[in-house]
N, C-alpha and C. Protein backbone atom coordinates (compact mmCIF):
# COMPACT_ATOMS: atom_id res chain seq x y z
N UNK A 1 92.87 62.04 41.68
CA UNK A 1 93.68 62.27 42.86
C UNK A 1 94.03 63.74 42.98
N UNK A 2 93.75 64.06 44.37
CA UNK A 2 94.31 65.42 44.32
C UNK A 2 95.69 65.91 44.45
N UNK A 3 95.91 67.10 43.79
CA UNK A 3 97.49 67.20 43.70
C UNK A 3 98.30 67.28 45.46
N UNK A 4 99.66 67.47 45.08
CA UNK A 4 99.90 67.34 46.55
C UNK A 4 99.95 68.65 47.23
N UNK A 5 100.60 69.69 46.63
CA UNK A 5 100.79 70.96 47.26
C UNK A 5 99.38 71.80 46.13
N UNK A 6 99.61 72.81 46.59
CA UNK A 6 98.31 74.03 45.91
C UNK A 6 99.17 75.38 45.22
N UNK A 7 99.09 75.93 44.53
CA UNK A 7 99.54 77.19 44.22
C UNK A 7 99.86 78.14 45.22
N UNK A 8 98.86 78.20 46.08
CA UNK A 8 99.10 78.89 47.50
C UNK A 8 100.10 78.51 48.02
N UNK A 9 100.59 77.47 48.10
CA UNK A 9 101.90 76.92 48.92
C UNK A 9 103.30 77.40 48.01
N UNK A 10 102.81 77.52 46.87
CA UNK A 10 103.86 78.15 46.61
C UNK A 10 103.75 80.00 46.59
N UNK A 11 103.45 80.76 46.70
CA UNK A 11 102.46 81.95 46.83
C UNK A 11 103.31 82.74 48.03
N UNK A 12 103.02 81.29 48.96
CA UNK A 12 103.44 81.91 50.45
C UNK A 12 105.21 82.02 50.32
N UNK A 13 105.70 80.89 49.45
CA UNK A 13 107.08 81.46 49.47
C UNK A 13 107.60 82.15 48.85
N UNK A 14 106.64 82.77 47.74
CA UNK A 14 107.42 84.36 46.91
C UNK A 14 107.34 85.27 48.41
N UNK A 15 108.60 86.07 48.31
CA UNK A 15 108.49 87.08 48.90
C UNK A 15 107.81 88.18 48.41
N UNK A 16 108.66 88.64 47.67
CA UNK A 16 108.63 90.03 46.53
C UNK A 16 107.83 90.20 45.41
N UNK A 17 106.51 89.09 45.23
CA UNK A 17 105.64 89.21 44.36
C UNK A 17 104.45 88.08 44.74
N UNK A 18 103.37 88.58 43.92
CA UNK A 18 102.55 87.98 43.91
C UNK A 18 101.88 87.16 42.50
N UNK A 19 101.49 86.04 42.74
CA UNK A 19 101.35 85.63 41.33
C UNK A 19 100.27 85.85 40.46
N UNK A 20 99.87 86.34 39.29
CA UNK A 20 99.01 86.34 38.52
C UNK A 20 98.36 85.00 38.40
N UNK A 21 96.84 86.09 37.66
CA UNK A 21 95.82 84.60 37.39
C UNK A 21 96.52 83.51 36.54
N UNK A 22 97.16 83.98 35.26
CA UNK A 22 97.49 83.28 34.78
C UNK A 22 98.62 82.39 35.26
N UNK A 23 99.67 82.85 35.85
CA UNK A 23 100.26 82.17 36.93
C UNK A 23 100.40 81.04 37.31
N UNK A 24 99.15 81.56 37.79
CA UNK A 24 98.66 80.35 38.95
C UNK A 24 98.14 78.81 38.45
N UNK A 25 97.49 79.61 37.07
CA UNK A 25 97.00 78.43 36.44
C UNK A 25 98.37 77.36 35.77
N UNK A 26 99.13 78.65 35.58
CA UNK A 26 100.62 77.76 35.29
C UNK A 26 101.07 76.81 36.55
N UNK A 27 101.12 77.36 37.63
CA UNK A 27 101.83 76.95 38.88
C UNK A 27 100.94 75.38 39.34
N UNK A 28 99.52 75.69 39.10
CA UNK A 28 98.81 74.83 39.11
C UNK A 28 98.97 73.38 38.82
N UNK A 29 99.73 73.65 36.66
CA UNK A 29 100.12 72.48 36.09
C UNK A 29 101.00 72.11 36.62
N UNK A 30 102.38 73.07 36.87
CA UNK A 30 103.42 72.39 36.96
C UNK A 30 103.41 71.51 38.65
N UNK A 31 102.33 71.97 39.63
CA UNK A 31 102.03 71.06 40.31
C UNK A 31 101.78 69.71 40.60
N UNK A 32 101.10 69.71 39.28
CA UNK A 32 100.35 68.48 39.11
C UNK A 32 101.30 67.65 38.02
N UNK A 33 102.07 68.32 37.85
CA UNK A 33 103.49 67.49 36.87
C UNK A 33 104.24 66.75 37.85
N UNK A 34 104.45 67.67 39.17
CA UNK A 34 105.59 67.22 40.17
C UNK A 34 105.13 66.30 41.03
N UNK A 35 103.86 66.31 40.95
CA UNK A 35 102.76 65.37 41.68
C UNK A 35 102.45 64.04 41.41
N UNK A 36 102.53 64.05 39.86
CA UNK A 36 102.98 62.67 39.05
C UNK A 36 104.35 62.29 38.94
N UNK A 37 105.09 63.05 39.64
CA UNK A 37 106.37 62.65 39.51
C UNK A 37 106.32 62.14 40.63
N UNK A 38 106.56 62.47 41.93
CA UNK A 38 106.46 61.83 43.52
C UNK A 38 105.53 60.47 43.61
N UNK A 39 104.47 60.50 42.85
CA UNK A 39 103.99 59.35 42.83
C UNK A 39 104.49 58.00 41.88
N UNK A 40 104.86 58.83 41.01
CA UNK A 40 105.97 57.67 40.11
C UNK A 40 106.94 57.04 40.63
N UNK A 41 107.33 57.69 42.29
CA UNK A 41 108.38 57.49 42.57
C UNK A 41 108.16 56.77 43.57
N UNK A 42 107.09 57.48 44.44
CA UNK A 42 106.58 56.86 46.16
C UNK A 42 105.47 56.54 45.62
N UNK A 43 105.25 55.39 45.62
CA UNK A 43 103.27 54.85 45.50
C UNK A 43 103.06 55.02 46.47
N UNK A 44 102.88 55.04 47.89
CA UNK A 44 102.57 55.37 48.97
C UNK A 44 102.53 56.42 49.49
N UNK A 45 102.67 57.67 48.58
CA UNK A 45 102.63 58.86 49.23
C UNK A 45 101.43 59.15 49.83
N UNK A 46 100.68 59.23 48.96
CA UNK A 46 99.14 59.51 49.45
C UNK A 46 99.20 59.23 50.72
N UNK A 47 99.43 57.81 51.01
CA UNK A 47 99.03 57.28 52.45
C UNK A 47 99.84 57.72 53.41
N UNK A 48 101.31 57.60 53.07
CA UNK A 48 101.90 58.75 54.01
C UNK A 48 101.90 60.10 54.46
N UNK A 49 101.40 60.58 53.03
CA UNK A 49 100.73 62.27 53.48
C UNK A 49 99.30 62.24 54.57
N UNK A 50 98.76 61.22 54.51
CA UNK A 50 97.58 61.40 55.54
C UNK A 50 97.98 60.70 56.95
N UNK A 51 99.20 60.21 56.96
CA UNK A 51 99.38 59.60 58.05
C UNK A 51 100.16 60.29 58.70
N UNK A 52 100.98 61.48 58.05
CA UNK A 52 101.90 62.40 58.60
C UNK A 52 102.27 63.70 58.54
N UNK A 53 101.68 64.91 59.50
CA UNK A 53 101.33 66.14 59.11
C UNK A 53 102.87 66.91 58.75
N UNK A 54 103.85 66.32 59.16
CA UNK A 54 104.37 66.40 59.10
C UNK A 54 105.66 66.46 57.49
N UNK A 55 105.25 64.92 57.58
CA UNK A 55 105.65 64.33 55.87
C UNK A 55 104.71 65.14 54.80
N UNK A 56 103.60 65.64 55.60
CA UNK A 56 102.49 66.49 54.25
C UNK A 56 103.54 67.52 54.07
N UNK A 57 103.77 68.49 55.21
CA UNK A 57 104.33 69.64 55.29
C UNK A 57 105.64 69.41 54.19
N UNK A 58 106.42 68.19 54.69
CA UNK A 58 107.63 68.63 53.71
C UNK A 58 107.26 68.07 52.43
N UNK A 59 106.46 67.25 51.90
CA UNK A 59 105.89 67.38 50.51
C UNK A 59 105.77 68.63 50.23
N UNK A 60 104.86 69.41 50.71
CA UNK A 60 104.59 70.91 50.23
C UNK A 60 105.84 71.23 49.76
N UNK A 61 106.29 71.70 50.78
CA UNK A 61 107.66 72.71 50.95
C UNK A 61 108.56 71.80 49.62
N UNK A 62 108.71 70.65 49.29
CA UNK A 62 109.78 70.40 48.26
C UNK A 62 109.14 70.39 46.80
N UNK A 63 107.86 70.55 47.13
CA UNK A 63 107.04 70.74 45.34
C UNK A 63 107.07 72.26 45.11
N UNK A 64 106.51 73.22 46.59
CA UNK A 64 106.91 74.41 46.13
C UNK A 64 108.19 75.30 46.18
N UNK A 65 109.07 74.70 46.47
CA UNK A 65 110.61 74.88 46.60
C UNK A 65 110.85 74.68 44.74
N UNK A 66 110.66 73.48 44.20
CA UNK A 66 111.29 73.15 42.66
C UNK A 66 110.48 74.35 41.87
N UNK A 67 109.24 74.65 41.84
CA UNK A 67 108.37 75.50 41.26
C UNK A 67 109.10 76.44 41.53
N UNK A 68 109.47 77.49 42.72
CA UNK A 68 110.12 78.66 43.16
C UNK A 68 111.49 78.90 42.48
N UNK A 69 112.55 77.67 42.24
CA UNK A 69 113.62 77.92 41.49
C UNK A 69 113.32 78.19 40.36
N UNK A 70 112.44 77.53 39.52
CA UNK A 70 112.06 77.66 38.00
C UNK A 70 111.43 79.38 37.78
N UNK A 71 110.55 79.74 38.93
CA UNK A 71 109.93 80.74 39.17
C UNK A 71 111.26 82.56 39.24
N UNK A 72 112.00 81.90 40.15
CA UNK A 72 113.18 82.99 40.15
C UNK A 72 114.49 83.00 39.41
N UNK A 73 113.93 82.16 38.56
CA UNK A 73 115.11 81.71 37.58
C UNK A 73 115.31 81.29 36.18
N UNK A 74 114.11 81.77 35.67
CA UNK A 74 113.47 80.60 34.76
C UNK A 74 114.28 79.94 33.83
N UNK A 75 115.60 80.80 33.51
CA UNK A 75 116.23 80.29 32.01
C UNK A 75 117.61 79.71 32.82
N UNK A 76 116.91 79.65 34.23
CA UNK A 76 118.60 79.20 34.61
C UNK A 76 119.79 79.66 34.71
N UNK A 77 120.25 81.24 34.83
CA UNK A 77 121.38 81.23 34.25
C UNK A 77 122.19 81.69 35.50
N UNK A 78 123.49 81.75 35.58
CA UNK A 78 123.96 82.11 36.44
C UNK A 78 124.92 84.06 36.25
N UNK A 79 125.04 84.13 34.84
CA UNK A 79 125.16 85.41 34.84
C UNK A 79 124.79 85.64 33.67
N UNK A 80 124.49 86.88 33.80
CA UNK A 80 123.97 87.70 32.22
C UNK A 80 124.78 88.93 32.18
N UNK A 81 125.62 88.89 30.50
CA UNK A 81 126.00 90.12 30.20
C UNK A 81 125.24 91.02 29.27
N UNK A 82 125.01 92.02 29.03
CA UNK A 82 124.54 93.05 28.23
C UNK A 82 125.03 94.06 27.86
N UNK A 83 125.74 94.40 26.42
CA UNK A 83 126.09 95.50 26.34
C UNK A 83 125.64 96.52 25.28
N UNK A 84 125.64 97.59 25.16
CA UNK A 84 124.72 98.27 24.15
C UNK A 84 125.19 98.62 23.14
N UNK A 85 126.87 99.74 22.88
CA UNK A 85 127.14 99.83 21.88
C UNK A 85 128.07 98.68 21.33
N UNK A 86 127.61 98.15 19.65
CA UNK A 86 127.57 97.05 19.35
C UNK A 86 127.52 96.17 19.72
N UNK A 87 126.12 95.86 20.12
CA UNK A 87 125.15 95.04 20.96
C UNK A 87 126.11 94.05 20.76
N UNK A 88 125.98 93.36 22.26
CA UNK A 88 126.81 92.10 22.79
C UNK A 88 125.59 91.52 24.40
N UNK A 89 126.02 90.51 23.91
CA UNK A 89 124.84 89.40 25.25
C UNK A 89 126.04 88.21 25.88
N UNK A 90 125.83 87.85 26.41
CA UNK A 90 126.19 86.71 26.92
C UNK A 90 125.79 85.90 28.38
N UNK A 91 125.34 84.81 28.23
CA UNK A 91 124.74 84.14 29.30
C UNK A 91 125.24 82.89 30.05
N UNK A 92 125.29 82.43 30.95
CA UNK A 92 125.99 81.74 31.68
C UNK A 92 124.72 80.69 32.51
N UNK A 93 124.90 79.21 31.96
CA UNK A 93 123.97 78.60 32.74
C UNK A 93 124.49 77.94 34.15
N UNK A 94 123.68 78.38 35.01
CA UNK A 94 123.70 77.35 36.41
C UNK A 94 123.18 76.56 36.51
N UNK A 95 123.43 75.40 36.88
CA UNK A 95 122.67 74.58 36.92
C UNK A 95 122.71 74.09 38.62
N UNK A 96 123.87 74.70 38.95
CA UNK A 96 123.51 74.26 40.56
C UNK A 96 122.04 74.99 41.44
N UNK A 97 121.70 76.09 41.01
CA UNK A 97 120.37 76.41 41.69
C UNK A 97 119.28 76.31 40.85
N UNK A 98 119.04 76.42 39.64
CA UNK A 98 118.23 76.16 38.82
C UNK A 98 118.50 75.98 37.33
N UNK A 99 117.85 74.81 37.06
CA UNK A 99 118.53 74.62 35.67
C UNK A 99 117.21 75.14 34.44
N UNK A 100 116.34 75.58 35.03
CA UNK A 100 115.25 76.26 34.52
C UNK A 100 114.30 75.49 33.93
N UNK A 101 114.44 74.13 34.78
CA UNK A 101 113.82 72.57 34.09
C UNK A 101 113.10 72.79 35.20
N UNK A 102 111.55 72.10 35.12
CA UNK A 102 110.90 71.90 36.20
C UNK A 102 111.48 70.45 36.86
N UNK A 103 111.30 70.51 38.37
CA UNK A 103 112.33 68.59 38.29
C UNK A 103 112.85 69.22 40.00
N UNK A 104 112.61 67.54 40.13
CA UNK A 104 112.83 67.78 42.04
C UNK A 104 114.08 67.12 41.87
N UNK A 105 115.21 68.19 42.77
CA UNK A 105 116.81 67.80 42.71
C UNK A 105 116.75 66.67 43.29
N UNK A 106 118.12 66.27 43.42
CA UNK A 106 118.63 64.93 44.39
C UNK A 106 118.51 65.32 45.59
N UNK A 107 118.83 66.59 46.34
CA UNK A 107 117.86 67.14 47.64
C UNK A 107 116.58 66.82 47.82
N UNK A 108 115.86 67.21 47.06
CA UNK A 108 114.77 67.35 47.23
C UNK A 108 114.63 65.81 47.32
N UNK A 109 114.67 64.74 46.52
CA UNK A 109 114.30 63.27 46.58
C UNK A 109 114.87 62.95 48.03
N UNK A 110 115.86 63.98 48.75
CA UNK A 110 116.80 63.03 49.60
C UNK A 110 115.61 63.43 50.98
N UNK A 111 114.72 64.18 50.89
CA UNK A 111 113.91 64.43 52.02
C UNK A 111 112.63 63.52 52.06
N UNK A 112 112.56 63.05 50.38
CA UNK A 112 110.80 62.89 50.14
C UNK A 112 110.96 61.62 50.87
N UNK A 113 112.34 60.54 50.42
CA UNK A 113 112.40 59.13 50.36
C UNK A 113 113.52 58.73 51.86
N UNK A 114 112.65 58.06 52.55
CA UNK A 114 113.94 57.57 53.57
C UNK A 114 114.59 56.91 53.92
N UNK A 115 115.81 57.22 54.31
CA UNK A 115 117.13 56.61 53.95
C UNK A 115 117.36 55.15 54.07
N UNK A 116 117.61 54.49 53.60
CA UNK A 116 118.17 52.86 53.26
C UNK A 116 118.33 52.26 54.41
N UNK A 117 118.18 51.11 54.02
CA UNK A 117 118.74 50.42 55.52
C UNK A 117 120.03 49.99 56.01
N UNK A 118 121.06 50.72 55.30
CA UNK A 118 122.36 50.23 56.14
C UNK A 118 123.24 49.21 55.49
N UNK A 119 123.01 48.34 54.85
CA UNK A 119 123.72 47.51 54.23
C UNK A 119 124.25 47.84 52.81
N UNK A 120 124.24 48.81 52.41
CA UNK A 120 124.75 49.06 50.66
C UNK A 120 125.68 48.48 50.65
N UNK A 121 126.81 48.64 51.89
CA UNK A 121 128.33 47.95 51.28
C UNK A 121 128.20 46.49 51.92
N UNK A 122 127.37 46.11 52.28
CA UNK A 122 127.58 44.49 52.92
C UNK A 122 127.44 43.91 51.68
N UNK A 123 127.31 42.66 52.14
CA UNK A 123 127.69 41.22 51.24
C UNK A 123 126.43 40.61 51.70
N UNK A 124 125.17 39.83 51.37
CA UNK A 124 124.62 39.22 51.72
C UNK A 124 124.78 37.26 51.80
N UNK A 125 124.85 37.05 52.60
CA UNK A 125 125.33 35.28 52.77
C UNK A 125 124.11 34.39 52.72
N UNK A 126 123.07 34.88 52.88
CA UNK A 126 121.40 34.43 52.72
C UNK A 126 121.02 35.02 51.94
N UNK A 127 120.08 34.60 50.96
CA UNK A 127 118.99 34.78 49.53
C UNK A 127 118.24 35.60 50.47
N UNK A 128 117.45 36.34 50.33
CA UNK A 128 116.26 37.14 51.00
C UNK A 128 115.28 37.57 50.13
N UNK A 129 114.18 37.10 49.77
CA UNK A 129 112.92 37.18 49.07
C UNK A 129 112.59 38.22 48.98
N UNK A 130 112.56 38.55 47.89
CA UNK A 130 112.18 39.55 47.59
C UNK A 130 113.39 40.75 46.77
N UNK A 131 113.94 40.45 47.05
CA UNK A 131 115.62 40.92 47.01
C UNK A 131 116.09 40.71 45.67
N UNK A 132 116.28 41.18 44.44
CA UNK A 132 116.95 41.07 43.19
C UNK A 132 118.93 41.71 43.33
């Protein structure tokens, strides 16, 4: 199966750089990581990506969106100190923009998968097949 987005798709959303060969071949895997992940999740993607240029588009955009945080962020952190005389470091993780994990947020799932049908808080009074 082919992956869902391409390296290029993510490519186009660096601004300020361009990616190396090796890179790419990275960007490549972690494609095809996030690719087994969406399908773990949606068995029907495939068929919805060909049925909707649309639904393709925002597949792209949310596989190369998770790649891009990991990409501008890699260790996650939200601040870094450095100081020189008697060297001192200190680092600060974010995890609200990148936690430096490859991994599609609860955003990102909230675009891929669509929304429920309405009843979470009802009560059902009929069995409905299929229904656990």
């Amino acid at each position: 199966m082919a992956d869902l987005a391409t390296w290029q798709d993510v490519q186009d959303r660096l601004l300020d750089r361009t990616l190396t060969a090796p890179q790419q071949v990275t960007v490549g895997v972690w494609i095809g990581d996030l690719s087994a992940d969406v399908r773990q999740r949606i068995s029907d993607v495939d068929a919805q990506v060909a049925a909707s240029e649309d639904f393709a588009k925002t597949v792209k955009r949310v596989i190369a969106g998770a790649i891009k945080r990991v990409l501008d962020n890699p260790k996650g952190l939200r601040q870094s100190t450095v100081s020189v005389d008697d060297y001192s470091k200190t680092e600060t993780v974010d995890t609200t923009g990148s936690s430096g994990k490859l991994q599609l947020s609860e955003d990102d799932w909230d675009d891929l998968l669509p929304a429920s049908s309405g009843d979470s808080f009802s009560i059902r009074l009929v069995a409905t097949p299929g229904y656990a």
